[in-house]
N, C-alpha and C. Protein backbone atom coordinates (compact mmCIF):
# COMPACT_ATOMS: atom_id res chain seq x y z
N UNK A 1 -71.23 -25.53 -16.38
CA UNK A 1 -70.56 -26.26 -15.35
C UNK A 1 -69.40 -27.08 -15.93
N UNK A 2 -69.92 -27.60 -17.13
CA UNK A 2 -68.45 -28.54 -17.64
C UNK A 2 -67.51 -27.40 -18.15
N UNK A 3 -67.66 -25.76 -18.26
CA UNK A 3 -66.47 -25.53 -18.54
C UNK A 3 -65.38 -25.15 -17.67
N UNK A 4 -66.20 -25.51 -16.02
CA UNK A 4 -65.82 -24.87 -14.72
C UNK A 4 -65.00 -25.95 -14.60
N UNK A 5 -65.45 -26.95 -14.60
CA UNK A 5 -64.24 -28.14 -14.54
C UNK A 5 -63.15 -28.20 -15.19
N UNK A 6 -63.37 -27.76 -16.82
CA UNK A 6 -62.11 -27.94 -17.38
C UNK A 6 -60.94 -26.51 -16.99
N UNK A 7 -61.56 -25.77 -17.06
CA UNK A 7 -60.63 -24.55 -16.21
C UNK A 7 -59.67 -24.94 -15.29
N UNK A 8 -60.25 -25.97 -14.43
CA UNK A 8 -59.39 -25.77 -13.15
C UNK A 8 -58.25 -26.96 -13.64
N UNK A 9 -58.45 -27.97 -14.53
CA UNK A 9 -57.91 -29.01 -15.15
C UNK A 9 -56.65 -28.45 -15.18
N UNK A 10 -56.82 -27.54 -16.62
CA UNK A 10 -55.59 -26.71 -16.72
C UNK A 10 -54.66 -26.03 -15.59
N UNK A 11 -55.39 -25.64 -14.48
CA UNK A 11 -54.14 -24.87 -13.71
C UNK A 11 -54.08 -25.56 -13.08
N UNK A 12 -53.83 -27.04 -13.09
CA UNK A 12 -53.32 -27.91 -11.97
C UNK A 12 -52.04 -28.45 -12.27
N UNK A 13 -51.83 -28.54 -14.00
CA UNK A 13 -50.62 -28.92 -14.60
C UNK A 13 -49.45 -28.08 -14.20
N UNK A 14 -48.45 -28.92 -14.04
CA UNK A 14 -47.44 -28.14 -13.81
C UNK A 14 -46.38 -27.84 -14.92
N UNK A 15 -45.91 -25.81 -15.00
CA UNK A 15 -44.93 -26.47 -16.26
C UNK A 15 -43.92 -26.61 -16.34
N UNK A 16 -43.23 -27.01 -17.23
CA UNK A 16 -41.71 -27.54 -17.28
C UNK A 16 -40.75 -26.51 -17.46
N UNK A 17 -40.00 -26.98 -16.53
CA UNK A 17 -38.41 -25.73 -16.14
C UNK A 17 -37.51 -25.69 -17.54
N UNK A 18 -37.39 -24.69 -18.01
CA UNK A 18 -36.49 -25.17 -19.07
C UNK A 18 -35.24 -24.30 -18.49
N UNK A 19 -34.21 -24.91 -18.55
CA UNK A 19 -32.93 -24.31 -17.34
C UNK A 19 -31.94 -24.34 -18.26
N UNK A 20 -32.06 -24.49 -19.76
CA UNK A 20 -30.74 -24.25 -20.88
C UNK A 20 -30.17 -23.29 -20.84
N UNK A 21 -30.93 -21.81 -20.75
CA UNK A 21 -30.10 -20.69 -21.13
C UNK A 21 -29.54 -20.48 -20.03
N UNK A 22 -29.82 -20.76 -18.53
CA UNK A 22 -28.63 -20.80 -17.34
C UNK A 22 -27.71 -21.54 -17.43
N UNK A 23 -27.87 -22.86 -17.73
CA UNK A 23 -26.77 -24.09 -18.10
C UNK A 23 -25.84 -23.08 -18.94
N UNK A 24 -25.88 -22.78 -20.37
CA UNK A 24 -25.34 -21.74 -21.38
C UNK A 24 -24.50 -20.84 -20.35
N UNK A 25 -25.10 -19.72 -19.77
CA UNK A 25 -24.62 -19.10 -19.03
C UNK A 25 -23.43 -19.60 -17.69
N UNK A 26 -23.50 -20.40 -17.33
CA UNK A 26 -22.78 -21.33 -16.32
C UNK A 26 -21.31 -21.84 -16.81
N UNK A 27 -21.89 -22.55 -18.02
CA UNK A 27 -20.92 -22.46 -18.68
C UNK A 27 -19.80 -21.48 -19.56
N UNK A 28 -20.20 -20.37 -19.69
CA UNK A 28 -19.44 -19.28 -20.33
C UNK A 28 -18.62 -18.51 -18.80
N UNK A 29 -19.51 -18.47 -18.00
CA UNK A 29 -18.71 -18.13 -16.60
C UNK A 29 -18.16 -18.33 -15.59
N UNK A 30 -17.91 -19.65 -15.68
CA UNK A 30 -17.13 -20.13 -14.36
C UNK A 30 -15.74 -20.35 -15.27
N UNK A 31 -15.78 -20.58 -16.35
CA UNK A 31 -14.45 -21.11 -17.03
C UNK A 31 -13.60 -19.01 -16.97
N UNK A 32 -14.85 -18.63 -17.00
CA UNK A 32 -13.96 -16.70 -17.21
C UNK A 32 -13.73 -16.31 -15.80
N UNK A 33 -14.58 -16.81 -14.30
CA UNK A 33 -14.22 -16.54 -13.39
C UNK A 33 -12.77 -17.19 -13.17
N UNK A 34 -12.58 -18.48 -12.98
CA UNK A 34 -11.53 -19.11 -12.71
C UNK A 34 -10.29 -18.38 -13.33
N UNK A 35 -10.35 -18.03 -14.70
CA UNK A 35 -8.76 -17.45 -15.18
C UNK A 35 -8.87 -15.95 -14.67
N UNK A 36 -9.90 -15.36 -14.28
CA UNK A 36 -9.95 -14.29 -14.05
C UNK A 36 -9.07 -14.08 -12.40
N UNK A 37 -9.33 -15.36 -11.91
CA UNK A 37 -8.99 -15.24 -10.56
C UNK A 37 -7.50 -15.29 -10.24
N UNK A 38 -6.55 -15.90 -11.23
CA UNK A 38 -5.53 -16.04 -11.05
C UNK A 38 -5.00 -14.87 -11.23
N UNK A 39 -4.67 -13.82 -11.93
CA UNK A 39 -4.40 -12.71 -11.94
C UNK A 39 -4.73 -11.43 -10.46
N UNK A 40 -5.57 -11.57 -9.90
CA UNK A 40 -5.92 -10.99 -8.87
C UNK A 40 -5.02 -11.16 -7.83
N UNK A 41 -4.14 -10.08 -7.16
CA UNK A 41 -3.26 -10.46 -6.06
C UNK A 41 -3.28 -9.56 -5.26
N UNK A 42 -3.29 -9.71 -3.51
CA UNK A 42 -3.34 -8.78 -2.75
C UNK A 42 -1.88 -8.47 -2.01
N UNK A 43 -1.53 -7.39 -1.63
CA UNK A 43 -0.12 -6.80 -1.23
C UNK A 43 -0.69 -6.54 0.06
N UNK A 44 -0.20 -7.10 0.73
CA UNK A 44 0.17 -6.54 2.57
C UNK A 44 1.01 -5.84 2.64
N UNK A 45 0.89 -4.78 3.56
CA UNK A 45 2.46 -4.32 3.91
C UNK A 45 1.88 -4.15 5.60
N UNK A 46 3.23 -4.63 6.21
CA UNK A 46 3.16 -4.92 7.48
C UNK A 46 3.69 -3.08 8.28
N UNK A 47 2.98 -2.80 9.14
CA UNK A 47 3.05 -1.27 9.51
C UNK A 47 3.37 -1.60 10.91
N UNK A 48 3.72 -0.51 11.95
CA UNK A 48 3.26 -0.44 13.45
C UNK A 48 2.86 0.84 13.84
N UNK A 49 2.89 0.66 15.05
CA UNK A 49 2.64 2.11 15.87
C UNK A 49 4.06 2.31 16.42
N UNK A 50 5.40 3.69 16.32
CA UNK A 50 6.29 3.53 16.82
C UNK A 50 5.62 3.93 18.57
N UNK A 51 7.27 2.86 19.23
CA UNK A 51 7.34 2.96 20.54
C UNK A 51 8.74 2.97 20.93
N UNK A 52 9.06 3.78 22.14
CA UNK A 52 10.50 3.60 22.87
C UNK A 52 11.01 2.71 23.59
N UNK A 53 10.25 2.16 23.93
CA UNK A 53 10.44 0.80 24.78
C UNK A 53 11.23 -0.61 23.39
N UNK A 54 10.54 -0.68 22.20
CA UNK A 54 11.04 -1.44 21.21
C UNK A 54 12.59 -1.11 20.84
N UNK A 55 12.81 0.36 20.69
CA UNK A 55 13.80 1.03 20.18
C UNK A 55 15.16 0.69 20.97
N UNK A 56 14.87 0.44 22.15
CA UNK A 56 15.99 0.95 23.24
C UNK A 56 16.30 -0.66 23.54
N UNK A 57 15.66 -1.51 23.09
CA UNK A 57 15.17 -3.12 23.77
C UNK A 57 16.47 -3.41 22.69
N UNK A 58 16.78 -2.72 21.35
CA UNK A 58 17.35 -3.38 20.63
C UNK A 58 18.93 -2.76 20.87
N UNK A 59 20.35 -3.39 21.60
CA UNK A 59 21.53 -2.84 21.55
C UNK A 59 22.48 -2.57 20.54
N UNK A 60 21.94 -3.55 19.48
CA UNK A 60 22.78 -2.76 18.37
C UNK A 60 22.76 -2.25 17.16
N UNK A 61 21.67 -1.70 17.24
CA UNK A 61 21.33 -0.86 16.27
C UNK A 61 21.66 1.05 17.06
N UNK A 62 21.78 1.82 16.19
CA UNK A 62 21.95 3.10 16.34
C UNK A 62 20.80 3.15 17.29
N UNK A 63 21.23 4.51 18.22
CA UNK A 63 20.02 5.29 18.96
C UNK A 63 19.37 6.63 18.81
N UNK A 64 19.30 6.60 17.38
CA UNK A 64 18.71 7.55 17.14
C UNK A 64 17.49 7.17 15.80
N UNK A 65 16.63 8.15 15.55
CA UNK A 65 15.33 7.21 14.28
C UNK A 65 15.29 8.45 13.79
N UNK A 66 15.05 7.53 12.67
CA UNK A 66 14.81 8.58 11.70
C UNK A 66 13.38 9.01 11.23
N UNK A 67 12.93 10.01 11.46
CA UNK A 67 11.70 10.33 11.13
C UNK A 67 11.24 11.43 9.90
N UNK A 68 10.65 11.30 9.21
CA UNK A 68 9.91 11.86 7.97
C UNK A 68 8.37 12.52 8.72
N UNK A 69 8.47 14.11 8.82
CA UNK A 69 7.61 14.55 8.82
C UNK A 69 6.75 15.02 7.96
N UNK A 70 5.48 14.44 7.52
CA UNK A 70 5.04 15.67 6.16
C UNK A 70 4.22 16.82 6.05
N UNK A 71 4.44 17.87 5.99
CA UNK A 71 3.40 18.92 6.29
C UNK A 71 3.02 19.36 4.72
N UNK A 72 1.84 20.42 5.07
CA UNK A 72 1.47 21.07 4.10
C UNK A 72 2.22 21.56 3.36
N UNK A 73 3.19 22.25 3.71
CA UNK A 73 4.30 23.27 2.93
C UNK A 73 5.89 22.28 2.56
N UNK A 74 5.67 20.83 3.39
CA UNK A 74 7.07 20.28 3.16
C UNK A 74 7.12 19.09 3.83
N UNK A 75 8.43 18.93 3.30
CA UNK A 75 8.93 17.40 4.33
C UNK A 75 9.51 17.82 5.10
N UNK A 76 9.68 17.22 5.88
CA UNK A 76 10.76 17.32 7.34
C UNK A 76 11.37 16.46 7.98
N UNK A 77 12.62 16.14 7.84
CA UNK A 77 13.54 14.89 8.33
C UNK A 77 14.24 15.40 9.68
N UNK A 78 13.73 14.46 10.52
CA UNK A 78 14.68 14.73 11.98
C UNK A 78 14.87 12.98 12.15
N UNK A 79 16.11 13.39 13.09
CA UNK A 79 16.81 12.24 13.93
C UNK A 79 15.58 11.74 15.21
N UNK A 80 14.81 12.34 15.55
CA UNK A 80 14.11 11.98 17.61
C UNK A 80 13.63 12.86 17.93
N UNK A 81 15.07 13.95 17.61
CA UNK A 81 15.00 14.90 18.96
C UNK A 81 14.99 16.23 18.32
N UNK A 82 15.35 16.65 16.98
CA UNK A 82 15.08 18.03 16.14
C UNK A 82 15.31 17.69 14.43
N UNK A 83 15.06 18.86 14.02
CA UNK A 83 14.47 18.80 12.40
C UNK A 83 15.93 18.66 11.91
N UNK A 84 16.63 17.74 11.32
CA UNK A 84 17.78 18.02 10.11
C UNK A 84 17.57 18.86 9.06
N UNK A 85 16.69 18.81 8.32
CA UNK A 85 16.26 19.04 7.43
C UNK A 85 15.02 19.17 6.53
N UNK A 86 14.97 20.24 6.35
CA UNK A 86 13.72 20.40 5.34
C UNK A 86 13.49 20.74 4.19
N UNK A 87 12.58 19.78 3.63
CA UNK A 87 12.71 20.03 1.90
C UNK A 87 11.13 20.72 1.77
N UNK A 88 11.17 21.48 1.21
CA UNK A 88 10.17 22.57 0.89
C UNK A 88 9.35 22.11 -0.49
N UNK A 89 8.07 22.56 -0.49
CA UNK A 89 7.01 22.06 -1.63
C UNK A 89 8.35 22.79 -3.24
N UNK A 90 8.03 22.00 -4.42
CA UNK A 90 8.37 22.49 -5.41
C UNK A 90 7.36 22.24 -6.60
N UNK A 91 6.97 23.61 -6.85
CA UNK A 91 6.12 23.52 -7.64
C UNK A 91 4.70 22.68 -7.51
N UNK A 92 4.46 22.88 -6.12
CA UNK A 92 3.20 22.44 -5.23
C UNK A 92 3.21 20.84 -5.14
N UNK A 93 4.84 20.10 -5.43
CA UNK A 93 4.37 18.87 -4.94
C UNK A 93 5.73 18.58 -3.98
N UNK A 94 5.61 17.58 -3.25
CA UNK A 94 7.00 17.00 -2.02
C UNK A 94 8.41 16.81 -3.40
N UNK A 95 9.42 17.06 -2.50
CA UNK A 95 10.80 16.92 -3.78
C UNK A 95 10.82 15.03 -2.59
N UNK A 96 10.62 14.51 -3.41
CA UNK A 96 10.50 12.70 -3.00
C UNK A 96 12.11 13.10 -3.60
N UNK A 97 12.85 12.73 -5.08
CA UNK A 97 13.98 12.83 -4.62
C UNK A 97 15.02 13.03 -3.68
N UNK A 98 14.99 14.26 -3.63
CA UNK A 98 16.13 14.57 -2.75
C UNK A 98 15.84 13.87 -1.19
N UNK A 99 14.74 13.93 -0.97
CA UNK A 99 14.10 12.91 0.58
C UNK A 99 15.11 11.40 0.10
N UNK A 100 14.96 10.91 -1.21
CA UNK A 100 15.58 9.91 -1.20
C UNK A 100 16.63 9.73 -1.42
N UNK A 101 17.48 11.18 -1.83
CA UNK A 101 18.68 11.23 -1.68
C UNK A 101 19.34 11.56 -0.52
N UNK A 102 18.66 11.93 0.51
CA UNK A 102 19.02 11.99 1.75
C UNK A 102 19.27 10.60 2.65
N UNK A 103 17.68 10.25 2.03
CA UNK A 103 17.99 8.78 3.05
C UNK A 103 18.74 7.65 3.06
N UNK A 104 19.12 7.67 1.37
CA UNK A 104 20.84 7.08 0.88
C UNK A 104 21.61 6.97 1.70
N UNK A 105 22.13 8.94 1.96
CA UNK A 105 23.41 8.95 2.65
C UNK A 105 23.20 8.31 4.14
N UNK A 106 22.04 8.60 4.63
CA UNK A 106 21.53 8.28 6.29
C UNK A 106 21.87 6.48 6.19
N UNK A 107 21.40 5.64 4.87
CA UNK A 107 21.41 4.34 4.58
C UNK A 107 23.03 3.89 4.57
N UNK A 108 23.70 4.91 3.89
CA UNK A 108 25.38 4.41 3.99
C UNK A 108 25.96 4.29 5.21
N UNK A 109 25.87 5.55 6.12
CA UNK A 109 25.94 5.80 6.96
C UNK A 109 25.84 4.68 8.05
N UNK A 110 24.87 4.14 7.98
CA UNK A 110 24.06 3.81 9.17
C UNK A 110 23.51 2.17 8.40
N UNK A 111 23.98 1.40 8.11
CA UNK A 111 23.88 0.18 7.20
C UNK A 111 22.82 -0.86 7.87
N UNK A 112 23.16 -0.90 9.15
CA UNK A 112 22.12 -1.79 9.90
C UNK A 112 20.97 -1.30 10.55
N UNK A 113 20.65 -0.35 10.19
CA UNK A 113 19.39 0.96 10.26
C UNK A 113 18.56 0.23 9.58
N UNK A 114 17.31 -0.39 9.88
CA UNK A 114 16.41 -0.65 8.82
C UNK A 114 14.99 0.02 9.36
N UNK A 115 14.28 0.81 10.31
CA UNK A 115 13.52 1.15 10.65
C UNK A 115 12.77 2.73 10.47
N UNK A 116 12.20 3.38 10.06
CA UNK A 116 11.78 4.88 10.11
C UNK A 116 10.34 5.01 10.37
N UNK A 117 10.18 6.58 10.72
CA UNK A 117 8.58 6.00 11.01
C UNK A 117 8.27 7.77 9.80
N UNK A 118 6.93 7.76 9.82
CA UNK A 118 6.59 8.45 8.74
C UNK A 118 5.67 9.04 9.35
N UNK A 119 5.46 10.45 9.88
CA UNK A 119 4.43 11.30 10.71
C UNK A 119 3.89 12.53 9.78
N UNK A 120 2.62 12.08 9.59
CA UNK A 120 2.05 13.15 9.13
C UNK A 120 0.79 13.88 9.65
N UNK A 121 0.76 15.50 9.34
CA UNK A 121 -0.13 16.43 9.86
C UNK A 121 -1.73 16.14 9.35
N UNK A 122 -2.93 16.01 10.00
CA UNK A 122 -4.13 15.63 9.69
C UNK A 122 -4.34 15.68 8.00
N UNK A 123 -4.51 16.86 7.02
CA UNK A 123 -4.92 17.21 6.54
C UNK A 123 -4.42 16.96 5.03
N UNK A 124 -3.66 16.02 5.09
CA UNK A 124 -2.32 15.43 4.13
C UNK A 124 -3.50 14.47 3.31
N UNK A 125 -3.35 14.56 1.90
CA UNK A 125 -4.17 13.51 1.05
C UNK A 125 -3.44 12.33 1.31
N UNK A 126 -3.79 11.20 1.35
CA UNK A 126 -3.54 9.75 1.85
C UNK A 126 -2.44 9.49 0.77
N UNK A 127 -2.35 9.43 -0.73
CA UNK A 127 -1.33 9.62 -1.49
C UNK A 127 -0.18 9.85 -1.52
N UNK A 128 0.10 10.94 -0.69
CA UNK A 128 1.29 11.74 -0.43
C UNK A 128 1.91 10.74 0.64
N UNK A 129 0.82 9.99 1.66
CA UNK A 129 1.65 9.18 2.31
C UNK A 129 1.78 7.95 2.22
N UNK A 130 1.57 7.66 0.75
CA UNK A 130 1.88 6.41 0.13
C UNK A 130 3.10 6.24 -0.24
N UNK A 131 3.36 7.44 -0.94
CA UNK A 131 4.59 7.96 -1.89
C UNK A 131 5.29 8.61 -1.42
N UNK A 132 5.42 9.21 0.10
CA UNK A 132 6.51 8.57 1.07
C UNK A 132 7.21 7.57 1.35
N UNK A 133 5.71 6.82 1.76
CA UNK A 133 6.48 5.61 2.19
C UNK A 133 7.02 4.83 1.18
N UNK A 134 6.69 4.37 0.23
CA UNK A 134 7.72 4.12 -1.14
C UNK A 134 9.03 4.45 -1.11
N UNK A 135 9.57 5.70 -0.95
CA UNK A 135 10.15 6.51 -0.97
C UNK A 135 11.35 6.11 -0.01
N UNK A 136 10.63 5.92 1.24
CA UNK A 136 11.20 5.88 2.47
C UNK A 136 11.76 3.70 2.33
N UNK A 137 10.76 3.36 1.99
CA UNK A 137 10.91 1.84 1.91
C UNK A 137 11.90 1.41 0.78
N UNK A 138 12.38 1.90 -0.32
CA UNK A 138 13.68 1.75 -1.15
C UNK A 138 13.63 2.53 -2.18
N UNK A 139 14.67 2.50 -2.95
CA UNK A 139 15.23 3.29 -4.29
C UNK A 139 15.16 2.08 -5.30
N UNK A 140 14.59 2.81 -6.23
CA UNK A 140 14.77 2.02 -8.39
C UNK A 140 16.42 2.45 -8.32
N UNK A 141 16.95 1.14 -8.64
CA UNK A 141 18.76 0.81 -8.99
C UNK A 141 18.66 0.40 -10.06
N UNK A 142 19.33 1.40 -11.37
CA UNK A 142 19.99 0.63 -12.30
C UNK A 142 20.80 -0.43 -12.49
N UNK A 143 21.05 -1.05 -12.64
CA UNK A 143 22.39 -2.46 -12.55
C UNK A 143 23.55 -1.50 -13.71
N UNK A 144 24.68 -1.81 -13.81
CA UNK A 144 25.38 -0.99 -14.85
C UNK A 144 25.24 -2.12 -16.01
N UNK A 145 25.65 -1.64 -17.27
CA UNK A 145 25.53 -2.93 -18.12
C UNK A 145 24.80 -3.38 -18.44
N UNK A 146 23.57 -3.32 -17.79
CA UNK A 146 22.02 -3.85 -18.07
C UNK A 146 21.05 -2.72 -17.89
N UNK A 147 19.71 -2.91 -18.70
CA UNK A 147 18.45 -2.22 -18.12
C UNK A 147 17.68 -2.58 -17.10
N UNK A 148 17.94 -3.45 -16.15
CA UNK A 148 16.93 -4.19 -15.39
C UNK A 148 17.13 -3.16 -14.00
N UNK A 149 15.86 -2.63 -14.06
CA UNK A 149 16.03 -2.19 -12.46
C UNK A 149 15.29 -2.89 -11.11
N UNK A 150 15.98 -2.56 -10.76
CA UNK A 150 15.95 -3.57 -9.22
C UNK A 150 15.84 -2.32 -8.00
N UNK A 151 14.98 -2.54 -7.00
CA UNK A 151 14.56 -2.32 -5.97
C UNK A 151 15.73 -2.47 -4.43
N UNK A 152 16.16 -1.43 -4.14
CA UNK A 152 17.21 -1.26 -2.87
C UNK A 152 16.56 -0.91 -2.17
N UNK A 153 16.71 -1.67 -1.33
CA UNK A 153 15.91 -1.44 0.47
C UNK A 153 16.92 -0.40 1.18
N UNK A 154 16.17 0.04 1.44
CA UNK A 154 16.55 1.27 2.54
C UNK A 154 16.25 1.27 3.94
N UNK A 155 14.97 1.84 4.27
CA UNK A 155 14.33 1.62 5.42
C UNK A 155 13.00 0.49 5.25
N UNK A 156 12.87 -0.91 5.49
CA UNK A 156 11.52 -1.67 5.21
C UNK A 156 10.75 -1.49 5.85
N UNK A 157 11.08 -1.27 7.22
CA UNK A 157 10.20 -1.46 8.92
C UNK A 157 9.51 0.03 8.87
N UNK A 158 8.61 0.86 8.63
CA UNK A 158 7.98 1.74 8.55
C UNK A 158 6.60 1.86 9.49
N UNK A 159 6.88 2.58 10.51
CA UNK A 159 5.96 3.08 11.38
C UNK A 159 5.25 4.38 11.32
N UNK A 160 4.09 4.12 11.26
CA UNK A 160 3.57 5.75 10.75
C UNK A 160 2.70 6.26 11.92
N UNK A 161 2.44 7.57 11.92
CA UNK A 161 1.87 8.23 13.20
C UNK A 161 1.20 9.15 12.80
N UNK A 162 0.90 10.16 13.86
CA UNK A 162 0.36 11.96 13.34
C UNK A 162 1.75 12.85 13.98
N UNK A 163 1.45 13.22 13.10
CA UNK A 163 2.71 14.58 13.57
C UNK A 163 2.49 15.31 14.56
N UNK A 164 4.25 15.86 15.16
CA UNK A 164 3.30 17.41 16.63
C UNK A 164 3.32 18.07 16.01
């Protein structure tokens, strides 16, 4: 019987938290979260759904848009209302150049143009319509005289859709 008593003696004590190696830990990681956090940055890019009612609301800008179709086999640049032009797969990928050498001249042309929309067919890897829109949103400018390249806006306002 007295060893029934002392049994229970023991599991009544309570034992002591020892909380160092979390303290340790706490300390090695909030000082690595914090610098870690400053580096982390998120990019918006502001999109719409195109509409005619917006287009026509505005008098002085051109009345015509420029649209980037992308299909399986190619790009396809029309004004609204039919295809200008089509640049064909090369060597199984989009010629993004010449698309951006097109949209130059459309950019000289047409100076207070800042809008295009970007329509592509279901089946298009999401990629391809990244690197459109890049494409479509400005050109890498050498400066002369210097190496620094700098970013020319072209079209910023980019509306994307599904293609007919």
């Amino acid at each position: 019987m007295a060893r029934r008593r002392h049994s229970r003696r023991r599991s009544k004590e309570v034992p002591e938290l020892d909380i160092t190696t979390f303290l340790n830990l706490m300390v090695v990681l909030v000082p690595f979260l914090l610098i870690s956090a400053v580096f982390s940055r998120v990019t918006i890019l502001e999109l719409s759904v195109p509409t005619e009612a917006s287009a026509a609301a505005v008098a002085n800008k051109p009345n015509f848009s420029i649209e980037i179709i992308v299909r399986g086999d190619g790009l396809e640049f029309a004004n609204g209302t039919r295809v200008v032009a089509k640049l064909p797969k090369e060597e199984g990928s989009y010629n993004l150049q010449k698309l951006s050498d097109l949209l130059v001249r459309v950019k000289e042309k047409y100076p207070q143009k800042e809008d295009a929309t970007v329509l592509m067919e279901p089946n298009i890897e999401y990629d391809y319509l990244i690197q459109v829109m890049d494409t479509v949103r400005g050109r890498d400018v050498r400066d002369e005289g210097s190496d620094e390249v700098q970013q020319a806006l072209l079209f910023p306002n980019i509306s994307i859709g599904d293609a007919p």
